[in-house]
Protein backbone atom coordinates (compact mmCIF):
# COMPACT_ATOMS: atom_id res chain seq x y z
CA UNK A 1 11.45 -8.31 -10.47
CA UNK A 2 14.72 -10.04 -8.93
CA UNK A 3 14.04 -12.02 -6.25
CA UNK A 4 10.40 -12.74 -6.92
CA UNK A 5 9.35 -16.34 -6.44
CA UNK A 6 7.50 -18.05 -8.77
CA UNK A 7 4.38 -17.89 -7.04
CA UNK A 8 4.43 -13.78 -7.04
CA UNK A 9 5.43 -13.91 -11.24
CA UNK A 10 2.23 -16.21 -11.31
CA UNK A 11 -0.02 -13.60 -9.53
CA UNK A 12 1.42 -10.83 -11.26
CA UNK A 13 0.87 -12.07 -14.58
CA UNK A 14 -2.66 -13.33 -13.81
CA UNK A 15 -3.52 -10.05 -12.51
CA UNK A 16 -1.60 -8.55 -16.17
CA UNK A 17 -3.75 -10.88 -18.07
CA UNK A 18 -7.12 -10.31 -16.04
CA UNK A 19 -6.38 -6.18 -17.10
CA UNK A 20 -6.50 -7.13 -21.03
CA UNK A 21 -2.67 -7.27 -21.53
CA UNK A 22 -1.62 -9.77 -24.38
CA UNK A 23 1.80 -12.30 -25.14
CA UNK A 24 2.51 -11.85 -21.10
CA UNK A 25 5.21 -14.21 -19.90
CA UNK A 26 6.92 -15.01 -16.96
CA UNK A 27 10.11 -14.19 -18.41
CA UNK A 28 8.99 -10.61 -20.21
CA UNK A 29 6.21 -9.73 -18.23
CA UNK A 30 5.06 -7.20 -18.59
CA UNK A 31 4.17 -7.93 -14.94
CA UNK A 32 1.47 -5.94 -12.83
CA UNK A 33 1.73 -5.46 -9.14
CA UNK A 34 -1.12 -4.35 -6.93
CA UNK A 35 -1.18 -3.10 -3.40
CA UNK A 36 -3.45 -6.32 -2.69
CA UNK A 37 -2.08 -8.21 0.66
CA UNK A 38 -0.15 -11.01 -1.73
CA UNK A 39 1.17 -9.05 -4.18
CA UNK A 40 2.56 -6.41 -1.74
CA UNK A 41 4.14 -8.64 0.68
CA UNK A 42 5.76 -10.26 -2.38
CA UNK A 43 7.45 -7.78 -3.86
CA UNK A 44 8.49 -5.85 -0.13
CA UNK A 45 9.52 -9.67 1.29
CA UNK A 46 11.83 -10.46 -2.05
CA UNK A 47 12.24 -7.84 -4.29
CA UNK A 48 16.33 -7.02 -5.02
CA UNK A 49 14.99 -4.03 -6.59
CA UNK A 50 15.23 -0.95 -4.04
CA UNK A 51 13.38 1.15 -6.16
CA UNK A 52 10.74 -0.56 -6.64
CA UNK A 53 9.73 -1.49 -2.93
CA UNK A 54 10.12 1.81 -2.48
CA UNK A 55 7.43 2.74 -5.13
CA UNK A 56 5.62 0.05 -3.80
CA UNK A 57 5.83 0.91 -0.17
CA UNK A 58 4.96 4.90 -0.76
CA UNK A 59 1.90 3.35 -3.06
CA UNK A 60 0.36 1.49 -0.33
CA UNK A 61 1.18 3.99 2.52
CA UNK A 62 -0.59 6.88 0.43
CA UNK A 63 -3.57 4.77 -0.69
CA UNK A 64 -6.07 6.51 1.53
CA UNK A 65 -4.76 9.67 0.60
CA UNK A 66 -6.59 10.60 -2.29
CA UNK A 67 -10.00 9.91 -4.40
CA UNK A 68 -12.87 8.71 -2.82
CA UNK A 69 -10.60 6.96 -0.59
CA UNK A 70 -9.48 10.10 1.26
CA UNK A 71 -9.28 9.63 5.27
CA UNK A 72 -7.71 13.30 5.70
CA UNK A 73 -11.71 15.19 7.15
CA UNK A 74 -12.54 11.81 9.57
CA UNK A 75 -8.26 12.08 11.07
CA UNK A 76 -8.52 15.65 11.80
CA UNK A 77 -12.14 15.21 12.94
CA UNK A 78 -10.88 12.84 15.44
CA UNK A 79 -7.82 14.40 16.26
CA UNK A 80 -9.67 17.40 17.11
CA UNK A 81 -12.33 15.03 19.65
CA UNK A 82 -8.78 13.75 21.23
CA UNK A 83 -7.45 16.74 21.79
CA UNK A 84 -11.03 17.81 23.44
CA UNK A 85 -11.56 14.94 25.25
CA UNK A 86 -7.40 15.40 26.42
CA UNK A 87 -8.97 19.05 27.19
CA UNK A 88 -11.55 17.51 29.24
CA UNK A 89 -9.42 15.44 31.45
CA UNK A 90 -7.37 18.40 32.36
CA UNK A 91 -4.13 17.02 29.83
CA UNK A 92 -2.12 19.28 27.70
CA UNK A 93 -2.27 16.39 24.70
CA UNK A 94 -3.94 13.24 24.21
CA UNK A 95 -0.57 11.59 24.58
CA UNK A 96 -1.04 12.49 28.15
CA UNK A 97 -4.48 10.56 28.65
């Protein structure tokens, strides 16, 4: 958590305390991050820790990726309409249109 302003320990203990975790401090933590807009931006704006942006980063990036939350059907559904309507307009691609 080097580098982390103040404000980002704040949320990130709220959000530890709001989860049931007990004796949090802004010293100890434990301290939970979320891919929520403040929380993210935090930690990939100020984090020293190259790791953990990482984790953070390939977190958020893969969010819609799995669970309920999976986009994968409805971007090859409209992948394939691109590449039909690409068809259409006599293009080899959509990249073309």
């Amino acid at each position: 958590i080097d580098g982390l302003p103040a404000t980002a320990l704040g949320l990130a203990i709220q959000t530890t305390v709001s989860k049931g975790h007990e004796n949090v401090t802004a010293e100890n933590g434990p301290w939970m991050i979320t891919l929520d807009a403040p929380s993210f931006s935090f930690v990939m704006q100020h984090a020293c820790n190259c790791a953990l942006r990482e984790e953070a980063y390939r977190a958020y990036i893969t969010q819609a990726l799995n669970g309920d939350l999976d986009n994968t059907p409805i971007i090859n559904h409209l992948l394939k309409l691109r590449l039909k309507k690409a068809k259409l307009l006599c293009y080899n691609n959509y990249a073309e249109v």
